[in-house]
N, C-alpha and C. Protein backbone atom coordinates (compact mmCIF):
# COMPACT_ATOMS: atom_id res chain seq x y z
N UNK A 1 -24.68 97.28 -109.36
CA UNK A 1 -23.37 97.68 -108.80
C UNK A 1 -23.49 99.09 -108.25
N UNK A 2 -23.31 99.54 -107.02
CA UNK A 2 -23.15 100.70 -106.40
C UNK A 2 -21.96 101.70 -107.19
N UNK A 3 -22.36 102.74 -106.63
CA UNK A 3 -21.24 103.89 -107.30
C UNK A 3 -19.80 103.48 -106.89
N UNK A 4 -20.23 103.52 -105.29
CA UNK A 4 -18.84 102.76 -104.75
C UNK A 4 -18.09 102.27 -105.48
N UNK A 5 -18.71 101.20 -105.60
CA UNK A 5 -17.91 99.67 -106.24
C UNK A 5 -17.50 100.14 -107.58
N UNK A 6 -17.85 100.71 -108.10
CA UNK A 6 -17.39 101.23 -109.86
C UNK A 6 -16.62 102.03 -109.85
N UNK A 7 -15.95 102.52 -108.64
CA UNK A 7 -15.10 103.26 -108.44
C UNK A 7 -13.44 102.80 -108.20
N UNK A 8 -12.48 102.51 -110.03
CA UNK A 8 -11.41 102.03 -109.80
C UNK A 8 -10.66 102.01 -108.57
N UNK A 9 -9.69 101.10 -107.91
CA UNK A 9 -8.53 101.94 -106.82
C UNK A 9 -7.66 102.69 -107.52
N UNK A 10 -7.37 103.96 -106.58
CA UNK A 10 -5.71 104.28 -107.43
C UNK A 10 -4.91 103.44 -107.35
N UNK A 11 -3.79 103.76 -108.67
CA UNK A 11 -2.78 103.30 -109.23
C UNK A 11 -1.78 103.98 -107.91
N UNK A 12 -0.62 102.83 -107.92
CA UNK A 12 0.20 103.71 -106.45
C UNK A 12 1.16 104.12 -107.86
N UNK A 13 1.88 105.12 -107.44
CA UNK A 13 2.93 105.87 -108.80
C UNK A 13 3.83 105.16 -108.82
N UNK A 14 4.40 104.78 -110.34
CA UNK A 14 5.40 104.17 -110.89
C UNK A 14 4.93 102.60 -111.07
N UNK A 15 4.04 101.58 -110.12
CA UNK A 15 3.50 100.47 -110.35
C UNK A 15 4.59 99.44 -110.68
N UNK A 16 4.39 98.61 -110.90
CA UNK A 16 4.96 97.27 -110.41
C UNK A 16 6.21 96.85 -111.08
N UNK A 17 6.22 97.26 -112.44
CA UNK A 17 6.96 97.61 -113.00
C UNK A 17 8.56 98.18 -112.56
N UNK A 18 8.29 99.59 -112.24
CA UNK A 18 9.20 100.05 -111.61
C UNK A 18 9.73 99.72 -110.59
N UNK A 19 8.77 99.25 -109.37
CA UNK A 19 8.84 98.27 -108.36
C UNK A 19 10.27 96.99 -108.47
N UNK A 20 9.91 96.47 -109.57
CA UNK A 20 10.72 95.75 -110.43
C UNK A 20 12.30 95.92 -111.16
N UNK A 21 12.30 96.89 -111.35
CA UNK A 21 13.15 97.53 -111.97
C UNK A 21 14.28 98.64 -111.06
N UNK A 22 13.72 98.65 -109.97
CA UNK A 22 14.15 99.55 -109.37
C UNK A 22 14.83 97.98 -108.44
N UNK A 23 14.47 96.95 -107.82
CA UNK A 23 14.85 95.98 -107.05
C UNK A 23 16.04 95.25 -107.81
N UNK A 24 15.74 95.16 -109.02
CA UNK A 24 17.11 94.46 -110.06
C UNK A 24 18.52 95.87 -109.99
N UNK A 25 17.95 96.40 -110.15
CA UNK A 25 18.75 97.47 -110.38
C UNK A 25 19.53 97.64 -108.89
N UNK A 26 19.01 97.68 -107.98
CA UNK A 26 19.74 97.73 -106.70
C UNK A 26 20.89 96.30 -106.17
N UNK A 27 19.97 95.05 -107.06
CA UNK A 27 20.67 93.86 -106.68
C UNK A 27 21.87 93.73 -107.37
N UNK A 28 22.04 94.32 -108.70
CA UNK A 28 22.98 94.04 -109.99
C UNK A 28 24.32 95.03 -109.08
N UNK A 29 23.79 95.98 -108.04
CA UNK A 29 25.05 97.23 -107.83
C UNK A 29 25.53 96.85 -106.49
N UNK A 30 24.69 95.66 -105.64
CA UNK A 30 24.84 94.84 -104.60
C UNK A 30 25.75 93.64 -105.17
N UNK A 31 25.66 93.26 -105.73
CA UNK A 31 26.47 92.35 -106.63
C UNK A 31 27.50 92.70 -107.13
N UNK A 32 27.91 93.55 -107.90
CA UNK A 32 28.90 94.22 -108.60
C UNK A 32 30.00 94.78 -107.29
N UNK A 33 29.29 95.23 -106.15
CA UNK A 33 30.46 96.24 -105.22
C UNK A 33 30.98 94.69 -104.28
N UNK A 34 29.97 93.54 -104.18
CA UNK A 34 30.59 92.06 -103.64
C UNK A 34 31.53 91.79 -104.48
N UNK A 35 30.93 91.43 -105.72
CA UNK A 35 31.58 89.95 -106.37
C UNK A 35 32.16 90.92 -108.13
N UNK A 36 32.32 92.28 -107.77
CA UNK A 36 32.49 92.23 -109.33
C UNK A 36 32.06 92.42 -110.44
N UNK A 37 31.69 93.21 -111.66
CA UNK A 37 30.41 92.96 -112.90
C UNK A 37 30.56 91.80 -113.56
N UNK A 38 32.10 90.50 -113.67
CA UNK A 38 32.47 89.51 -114.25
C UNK A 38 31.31 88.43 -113.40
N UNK A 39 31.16 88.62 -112.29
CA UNK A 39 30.37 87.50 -111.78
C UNK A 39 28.76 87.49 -111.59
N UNK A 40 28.25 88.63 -112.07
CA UNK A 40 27.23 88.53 -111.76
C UNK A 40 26.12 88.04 -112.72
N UNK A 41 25.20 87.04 -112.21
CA UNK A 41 24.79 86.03 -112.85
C UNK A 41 23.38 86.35 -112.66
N UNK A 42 22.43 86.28 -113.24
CA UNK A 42 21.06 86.31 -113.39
C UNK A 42 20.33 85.63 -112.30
N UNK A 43 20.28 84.46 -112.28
CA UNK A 43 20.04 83.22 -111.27
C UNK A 43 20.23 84.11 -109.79
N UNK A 44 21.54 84.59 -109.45
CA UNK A 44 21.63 85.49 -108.39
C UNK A 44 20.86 87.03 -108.22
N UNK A 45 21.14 87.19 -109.30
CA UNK A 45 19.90 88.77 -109.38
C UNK A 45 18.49 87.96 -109.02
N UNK A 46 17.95 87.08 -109.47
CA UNK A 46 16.74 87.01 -109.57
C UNK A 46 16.53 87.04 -107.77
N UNK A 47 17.73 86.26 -107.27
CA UNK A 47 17.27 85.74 -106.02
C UNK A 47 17.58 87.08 -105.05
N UNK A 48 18.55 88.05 -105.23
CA UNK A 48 18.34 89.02 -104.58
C UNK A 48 17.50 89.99 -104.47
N UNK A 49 16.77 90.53 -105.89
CA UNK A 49 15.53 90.95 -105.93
C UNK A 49 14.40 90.30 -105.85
N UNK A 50 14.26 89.03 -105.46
CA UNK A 50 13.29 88.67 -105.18
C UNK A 50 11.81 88.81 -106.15
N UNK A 51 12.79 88.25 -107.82
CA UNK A 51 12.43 88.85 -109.58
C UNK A 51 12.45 87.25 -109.95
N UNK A 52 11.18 86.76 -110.35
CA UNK A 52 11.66 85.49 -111.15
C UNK A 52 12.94 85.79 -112.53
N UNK A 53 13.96 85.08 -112.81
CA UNK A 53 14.67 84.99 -113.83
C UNK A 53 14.03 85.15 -115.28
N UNK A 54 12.80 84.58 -115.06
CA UNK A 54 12.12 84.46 -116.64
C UNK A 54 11.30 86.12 -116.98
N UNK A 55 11.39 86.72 -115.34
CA UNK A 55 11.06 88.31 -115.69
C UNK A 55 12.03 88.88 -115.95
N UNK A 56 13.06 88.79 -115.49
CA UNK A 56 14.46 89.44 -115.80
C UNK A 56 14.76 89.81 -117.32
N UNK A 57 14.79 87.89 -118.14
CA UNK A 57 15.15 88.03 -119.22
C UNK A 57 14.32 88.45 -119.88
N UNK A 58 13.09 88.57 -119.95
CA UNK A 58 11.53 89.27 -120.80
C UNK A 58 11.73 90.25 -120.65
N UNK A 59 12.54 90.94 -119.38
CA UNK A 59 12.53 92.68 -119.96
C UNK A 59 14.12 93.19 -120.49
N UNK A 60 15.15 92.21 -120.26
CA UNK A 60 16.51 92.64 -120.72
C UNK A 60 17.11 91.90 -121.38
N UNK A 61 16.67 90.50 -121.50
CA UNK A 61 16.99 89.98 -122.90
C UNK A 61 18.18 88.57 -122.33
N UNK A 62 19.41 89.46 -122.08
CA UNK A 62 20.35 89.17 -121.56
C UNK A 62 21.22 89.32 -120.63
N UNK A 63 22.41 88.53 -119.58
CA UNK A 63 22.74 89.10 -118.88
C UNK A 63 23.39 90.46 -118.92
N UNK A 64 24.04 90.39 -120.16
CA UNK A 64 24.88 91.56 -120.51
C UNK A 64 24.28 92.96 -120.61
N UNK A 65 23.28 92.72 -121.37
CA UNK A 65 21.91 94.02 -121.54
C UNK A 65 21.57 94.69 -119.94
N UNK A 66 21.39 93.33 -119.46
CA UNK A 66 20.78 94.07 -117.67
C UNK A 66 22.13 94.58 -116.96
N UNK A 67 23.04 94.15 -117.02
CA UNK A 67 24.42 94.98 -116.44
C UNK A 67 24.75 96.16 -116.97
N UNK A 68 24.96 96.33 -118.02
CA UNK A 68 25.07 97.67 -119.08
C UNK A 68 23.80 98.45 -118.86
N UNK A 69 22.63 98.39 -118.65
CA UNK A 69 21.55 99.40 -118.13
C UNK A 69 21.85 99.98 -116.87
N UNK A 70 22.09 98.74 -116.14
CA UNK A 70 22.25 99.11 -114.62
C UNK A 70 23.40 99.93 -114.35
N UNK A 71 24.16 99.96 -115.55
CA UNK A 71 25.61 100.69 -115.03
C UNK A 71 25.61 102.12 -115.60
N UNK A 72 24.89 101.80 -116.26
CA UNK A 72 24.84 103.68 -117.12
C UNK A 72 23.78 104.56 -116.71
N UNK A 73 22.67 103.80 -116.05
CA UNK A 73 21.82 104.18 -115.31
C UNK A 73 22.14 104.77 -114.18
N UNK A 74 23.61 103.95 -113.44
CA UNK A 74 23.76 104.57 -112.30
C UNK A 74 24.83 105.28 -111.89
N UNK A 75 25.47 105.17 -113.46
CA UNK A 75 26.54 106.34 -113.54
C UNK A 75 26.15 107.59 -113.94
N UNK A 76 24.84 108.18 -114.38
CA UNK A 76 24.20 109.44 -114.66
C UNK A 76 24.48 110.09 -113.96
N UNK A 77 23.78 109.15 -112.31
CA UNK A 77 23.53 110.03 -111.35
C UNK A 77 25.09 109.74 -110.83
N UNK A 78 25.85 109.53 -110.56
CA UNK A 78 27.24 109.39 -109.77
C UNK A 78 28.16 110.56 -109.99
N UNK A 79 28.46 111.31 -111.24
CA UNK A 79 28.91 112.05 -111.42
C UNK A 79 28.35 113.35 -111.87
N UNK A 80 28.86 114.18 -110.73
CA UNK A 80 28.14 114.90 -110.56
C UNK A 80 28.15 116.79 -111.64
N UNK A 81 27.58 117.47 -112.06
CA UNK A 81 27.81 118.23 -112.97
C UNK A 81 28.79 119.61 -111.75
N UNK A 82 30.20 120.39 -112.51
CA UNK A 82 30.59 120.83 -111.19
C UNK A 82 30.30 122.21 -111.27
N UNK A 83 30.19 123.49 -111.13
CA UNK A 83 29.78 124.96 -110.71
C UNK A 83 30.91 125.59 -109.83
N UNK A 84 31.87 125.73 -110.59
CA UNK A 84 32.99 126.26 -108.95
C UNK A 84 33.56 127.69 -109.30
N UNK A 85 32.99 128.40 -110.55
CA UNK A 85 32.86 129.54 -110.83
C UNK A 85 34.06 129.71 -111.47
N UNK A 86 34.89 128.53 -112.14
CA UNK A 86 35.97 129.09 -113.38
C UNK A 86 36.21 127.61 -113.79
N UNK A 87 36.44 127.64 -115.10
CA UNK A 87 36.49 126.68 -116.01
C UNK A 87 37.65 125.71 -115.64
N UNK A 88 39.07 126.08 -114.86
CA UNK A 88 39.65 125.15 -114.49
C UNK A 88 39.53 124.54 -113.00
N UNK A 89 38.91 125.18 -112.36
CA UNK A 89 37.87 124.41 -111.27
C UNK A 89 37.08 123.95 -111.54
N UNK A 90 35.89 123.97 -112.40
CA UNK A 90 34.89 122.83 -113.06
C UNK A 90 35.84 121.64 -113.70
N UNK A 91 36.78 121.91 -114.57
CA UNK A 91 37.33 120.92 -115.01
C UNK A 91 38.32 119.98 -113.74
N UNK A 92 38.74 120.63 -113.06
CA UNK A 92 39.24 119.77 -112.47
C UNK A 92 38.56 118.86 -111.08
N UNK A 93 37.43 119.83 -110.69
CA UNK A 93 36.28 118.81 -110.31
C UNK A 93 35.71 117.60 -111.02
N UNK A 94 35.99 117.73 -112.28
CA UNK A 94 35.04 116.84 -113.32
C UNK A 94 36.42 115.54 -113.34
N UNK A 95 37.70 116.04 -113.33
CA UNK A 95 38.63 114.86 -113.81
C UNK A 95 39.14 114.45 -111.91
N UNK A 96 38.86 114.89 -111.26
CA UNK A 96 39.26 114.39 -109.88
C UNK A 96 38.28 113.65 -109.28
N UNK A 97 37.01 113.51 -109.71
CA UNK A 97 35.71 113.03 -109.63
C UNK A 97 35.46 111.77 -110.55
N UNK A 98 35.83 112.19 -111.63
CA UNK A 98 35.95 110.64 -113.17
C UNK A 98 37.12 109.79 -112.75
N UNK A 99 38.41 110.28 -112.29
CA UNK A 99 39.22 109.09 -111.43
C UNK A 99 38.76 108.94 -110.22
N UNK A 100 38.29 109.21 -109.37
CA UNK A 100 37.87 108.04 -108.04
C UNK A 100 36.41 107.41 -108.49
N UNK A 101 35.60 107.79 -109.74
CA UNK A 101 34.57 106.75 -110.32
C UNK A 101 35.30 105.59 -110.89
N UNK A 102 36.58 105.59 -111.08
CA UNK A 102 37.32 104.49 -112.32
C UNK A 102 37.81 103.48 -111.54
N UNK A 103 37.96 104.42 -110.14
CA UNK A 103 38.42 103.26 -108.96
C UNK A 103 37.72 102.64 -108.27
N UNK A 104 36.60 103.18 -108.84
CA UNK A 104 35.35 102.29 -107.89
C UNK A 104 34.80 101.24 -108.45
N UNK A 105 33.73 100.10 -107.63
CA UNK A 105 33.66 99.11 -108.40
C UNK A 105 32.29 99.25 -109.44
N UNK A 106 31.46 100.98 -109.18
CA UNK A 106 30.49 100.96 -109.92
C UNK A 106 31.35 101.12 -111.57
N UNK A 107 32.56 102.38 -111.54
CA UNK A 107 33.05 102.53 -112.77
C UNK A 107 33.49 101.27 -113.21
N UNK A 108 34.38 101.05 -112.36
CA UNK A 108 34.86 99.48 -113.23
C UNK A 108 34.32 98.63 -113.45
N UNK A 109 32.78 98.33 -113.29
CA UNK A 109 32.26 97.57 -113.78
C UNK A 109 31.55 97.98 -115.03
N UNK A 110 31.46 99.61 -114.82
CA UNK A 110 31.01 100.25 -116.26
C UNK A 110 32.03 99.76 -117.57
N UNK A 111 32.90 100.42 -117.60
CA UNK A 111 34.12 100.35 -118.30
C UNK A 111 34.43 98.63 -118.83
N UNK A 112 34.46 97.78 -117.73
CA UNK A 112 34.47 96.21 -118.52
C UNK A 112 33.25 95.94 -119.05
N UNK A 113 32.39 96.15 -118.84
CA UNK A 113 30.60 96.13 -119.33
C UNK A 113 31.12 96.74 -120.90
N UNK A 114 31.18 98.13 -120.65
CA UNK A 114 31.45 98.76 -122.42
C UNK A 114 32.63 97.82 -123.25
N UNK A 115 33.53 97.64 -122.76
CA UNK A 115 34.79 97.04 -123.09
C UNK A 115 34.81 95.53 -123.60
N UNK A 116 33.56 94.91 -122.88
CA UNK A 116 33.82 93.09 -123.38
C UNK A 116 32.20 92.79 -124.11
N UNK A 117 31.40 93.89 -123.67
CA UNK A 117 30.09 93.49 -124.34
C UNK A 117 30.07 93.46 -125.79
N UNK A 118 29.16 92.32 -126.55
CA UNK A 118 29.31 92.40 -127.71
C UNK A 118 27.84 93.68 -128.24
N UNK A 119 28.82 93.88 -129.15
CA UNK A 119 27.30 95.38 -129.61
C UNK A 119 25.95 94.77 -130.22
N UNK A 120 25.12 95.65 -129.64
CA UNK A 120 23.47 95.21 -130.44
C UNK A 120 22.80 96.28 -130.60
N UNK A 121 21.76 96.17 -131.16
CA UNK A 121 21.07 97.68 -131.43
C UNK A 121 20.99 98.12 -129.99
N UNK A 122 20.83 97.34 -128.75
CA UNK A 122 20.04 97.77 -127.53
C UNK A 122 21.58 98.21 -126.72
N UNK A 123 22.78 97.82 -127.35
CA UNK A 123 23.49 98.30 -126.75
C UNK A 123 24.14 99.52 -127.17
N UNK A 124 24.65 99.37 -128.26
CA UNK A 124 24.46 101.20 -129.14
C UNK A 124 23.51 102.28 -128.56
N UNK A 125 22.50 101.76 -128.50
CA UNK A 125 21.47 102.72 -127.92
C UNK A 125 21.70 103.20 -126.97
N UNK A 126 21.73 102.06 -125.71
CA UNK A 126 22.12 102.72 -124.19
C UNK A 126 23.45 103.74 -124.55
N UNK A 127 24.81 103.19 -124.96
CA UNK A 127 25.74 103.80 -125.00
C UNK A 127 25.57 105.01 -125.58
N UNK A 128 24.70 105.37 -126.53
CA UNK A 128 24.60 106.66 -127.11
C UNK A 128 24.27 107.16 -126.11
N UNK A 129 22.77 106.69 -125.34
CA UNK A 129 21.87 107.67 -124.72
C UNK A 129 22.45 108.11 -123.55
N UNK A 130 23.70 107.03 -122.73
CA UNK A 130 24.69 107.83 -121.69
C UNK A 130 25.41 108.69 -122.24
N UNK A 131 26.02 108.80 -123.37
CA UNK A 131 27.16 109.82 -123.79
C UNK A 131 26.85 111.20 -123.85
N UNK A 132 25.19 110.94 -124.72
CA UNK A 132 24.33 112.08 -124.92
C UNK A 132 23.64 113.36 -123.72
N UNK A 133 23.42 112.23 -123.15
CA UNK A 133 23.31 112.93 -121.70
C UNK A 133 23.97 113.71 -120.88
N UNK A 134 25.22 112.74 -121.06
CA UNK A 134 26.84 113.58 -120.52
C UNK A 134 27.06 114.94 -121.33
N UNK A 135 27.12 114.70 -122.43
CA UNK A 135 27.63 116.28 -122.88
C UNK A 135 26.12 116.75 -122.76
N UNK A 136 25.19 116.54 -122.93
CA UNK A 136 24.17 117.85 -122.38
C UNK A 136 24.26 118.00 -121.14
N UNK A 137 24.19 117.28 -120.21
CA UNK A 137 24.68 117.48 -118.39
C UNK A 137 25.60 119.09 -118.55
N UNK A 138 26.66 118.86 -119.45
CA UNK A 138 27.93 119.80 -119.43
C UNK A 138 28.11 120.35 -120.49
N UNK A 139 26.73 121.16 -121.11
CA UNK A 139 26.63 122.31 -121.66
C UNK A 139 26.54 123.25 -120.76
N UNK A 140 26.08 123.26 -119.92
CA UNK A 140 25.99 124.56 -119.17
C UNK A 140 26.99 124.97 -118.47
N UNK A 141 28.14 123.82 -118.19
CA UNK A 141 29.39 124.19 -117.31
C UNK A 141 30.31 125.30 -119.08
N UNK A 142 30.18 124.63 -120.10
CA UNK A 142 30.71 124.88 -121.27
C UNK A 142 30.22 126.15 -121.80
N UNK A 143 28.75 126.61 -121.36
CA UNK A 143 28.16 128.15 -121.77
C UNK A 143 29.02 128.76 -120.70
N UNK A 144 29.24 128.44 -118.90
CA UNK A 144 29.42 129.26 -118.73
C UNK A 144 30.65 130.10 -118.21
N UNK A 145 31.65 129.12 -119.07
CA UNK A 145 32.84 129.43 -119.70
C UNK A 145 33.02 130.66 -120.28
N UNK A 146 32.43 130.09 -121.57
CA UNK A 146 31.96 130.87 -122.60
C UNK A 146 31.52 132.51 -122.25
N UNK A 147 30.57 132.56 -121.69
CA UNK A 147 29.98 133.66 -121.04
C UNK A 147 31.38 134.19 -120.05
N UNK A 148 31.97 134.12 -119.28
CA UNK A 148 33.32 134.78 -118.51
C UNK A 148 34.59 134.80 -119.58
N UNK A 149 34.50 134.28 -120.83
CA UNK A 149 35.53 134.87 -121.84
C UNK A 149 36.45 133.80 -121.35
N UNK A 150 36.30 132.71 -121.19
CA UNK A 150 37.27 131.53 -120.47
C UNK A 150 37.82 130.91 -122.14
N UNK A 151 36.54 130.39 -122.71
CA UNK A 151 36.62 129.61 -123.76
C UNK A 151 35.75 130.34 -125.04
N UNK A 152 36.22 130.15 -126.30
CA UNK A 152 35.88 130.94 -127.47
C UNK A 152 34.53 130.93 -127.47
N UNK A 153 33.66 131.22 -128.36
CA UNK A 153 32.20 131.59 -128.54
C UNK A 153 32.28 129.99 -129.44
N UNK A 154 31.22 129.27 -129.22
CA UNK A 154 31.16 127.93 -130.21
C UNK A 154 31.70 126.74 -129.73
N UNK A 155 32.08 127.10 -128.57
CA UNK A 155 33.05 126.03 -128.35
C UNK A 155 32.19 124.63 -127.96
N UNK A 156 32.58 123.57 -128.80
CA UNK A 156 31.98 121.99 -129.12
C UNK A 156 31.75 121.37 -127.52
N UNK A 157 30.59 121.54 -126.92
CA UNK A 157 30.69 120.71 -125.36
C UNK A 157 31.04 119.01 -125.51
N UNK A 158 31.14 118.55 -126.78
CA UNK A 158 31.88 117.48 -126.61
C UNK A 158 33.19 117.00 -126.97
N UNK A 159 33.66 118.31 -127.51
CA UNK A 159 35.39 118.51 -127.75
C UNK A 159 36.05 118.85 -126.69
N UNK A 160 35.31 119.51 -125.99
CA UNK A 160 35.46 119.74 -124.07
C UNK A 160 35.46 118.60 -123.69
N UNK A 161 34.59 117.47 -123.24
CA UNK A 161 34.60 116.65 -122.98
C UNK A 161 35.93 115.53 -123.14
N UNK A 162 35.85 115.57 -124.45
CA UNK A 162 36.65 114.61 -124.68
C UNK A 162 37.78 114.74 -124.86
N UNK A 163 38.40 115.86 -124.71
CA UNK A 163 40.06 116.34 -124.27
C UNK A 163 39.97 116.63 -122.56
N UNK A 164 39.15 116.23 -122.17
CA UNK A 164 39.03 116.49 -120.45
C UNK A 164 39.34 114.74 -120.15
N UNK A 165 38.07 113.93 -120.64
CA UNK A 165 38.48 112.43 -120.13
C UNK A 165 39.69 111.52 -120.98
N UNK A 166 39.92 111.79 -122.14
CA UNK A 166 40.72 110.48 -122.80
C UNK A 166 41.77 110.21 -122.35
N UNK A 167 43.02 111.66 -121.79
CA UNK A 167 44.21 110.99 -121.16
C UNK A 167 43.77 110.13 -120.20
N UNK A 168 42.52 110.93 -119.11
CA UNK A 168 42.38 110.16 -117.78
C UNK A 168 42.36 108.45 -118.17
N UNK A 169 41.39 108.03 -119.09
CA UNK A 169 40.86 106.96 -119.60
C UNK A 169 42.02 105.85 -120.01
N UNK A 170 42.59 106.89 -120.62
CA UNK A 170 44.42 106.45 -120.98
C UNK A 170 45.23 105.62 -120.24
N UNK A 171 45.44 106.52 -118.93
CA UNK A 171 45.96 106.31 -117.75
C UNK A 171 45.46 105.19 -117.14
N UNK A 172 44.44 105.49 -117.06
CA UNK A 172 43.75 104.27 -116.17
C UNK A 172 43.72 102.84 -117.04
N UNK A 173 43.69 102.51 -118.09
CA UNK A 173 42.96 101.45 -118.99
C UNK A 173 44.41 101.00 -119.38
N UNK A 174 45.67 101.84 -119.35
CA UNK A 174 46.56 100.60 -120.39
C UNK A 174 47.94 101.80 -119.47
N UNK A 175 47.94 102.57 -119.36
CA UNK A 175 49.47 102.91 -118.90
C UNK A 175 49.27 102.48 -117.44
N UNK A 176 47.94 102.63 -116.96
CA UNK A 176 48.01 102.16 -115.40
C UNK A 176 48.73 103.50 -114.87
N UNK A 177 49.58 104.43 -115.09
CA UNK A 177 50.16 105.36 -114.65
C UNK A 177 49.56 106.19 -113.20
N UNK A 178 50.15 106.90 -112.42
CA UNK A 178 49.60 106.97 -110.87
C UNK A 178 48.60 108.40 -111.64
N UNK A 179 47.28 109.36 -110.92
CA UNK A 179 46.78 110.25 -111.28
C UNK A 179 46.47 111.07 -109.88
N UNK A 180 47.41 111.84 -109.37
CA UNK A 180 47.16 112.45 -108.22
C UNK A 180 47.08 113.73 -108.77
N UNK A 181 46.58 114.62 -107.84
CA UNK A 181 46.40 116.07 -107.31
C UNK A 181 47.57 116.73 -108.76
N UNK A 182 48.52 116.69 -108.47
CA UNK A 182 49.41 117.18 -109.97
C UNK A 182 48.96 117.23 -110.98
N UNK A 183 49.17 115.40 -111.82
CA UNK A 183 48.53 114.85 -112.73
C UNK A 183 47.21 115.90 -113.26
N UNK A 184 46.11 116.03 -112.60
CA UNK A 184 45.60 116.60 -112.50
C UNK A 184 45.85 118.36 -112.70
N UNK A 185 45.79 119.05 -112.15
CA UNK A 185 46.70 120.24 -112.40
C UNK A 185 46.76 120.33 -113.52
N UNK A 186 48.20 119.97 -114.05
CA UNK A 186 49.02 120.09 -115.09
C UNK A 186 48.09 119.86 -116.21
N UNK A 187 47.27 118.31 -116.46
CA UNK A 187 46.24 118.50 -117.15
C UNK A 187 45.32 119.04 -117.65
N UNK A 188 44.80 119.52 -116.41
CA UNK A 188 43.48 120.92 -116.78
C UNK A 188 44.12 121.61 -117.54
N UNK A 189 45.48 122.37 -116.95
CA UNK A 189 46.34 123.42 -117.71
C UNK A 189 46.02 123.30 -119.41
N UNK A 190 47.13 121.66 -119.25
CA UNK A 190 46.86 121.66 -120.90
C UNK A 190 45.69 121.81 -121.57
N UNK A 191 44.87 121.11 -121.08
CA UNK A 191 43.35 121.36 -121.65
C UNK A 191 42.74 122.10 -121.88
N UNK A 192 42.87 123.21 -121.06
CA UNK A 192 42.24 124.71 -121.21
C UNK A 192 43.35 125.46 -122.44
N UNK A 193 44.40 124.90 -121.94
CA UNK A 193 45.25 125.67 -123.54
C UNK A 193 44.79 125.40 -124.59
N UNK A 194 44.55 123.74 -125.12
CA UNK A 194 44.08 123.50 -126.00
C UNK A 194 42.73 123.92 -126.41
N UNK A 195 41.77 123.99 -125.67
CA UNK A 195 40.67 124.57 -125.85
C UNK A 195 40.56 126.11 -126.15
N UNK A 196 41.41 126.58 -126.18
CA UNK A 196 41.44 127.96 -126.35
C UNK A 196 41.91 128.74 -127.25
N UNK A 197 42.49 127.91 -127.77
CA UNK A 197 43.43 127.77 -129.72
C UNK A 197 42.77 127.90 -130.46
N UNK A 198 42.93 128.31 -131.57
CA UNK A 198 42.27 128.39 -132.57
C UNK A 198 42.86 127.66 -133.97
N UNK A 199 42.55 126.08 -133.74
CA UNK A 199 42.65 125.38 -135.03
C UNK A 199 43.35 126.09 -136.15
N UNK A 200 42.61 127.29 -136.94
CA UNK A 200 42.85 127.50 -137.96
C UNK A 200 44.26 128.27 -138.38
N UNK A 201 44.84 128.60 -136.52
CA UNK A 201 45.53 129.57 -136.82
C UNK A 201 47.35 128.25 -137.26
């Protein structure tokens, strides 16, 4: 055998795999903005990515598993972390940005995905590992609060968080209530009040 010939080919980066993963993943969000996250069926993923079905389920198990990846996967990147140089302009970038995701059909397919899936270790997991992400994404909007004397020294980036989204979540999921430009406003307001209290007092 020549040197030549003993000489592996390169690997192209990411490999077939990803190749894979990256084509389901595009078909499941092609699907979802058509027909919905209620309709989308495996049999159809397979045929839009151009993925046998029996690869599908060998790497996600189930339909539910491959929708819930695909949706938290691609809600990381959708919302975006905001920098507008004061804490109620970050915040209200962050809640004027989380309602037109809720109206879209990537959020709403997130949200019924979390909402009707039954839990498994693989789904706990994902759900942690989006949440986790989120409040680290928005530690740094939360330091640099902190740092301009906006918000106390210590302050919990996921007690921020989660007095920023739950009314929105509220609104949207069971009062249905309208969330314009005001709504908004008035909210941050409260939020930053609350965040700025001191529990103990």
């Amino acid at each position: 055998m020549s040197e030549a010939e003993n000489i592996e080919p390169p690997r192209r980066p990411g490999g077939r795999a990803a190749k894979v993963r990256e084509a389901v993943h595009r078909a499941v969000l092609d699907a979802v903005e058509e027909h919905g996250v209620d309709k989308v069926g495996i049999p159809d993923i397979s045929r839009r990515a151009g993925v046998r079905d029996s690869s599908i389920y060998r790497r996600w198990g189930t339909r539910e598993n491959l929708v819930l990846d695909v949706m938290l996967s691609a809600s990381e990147r959708t919302l975006p972390l905001p920098d507008t140089g004061s804490l109620r302009g970050d915040l209200s970038f962050f809640a004027t940005a989380l309602i037109a995701y809720l109206d879209s059909p990537l959020g709403a397919g997130l949200a019924r995905a979390l909402a009707f899936i039954s839990d498994s270790e693989d789904i706990a997991r994902a759900r942690n590992t989006f949440w986790e992400t989120r409040y680290e994404a928005n530690r740094a909007m939360v330091a640099r609060a902190v740092e301009r004397g906006e918000l106390p020294a210590g302050t919990d980036t996921r007690t921020v968080v989660e007095t920023l989204i739950a009314p929105i979540h509220f609104r949207h999921f069971l009062t249905r209530e309208p969330m314009d430009e005001r709504f908004v406003d008035q909210h941050v307001i409260r939020a930053i009040r609350a965040l700025q209290s001191d529990p103990a007092e």
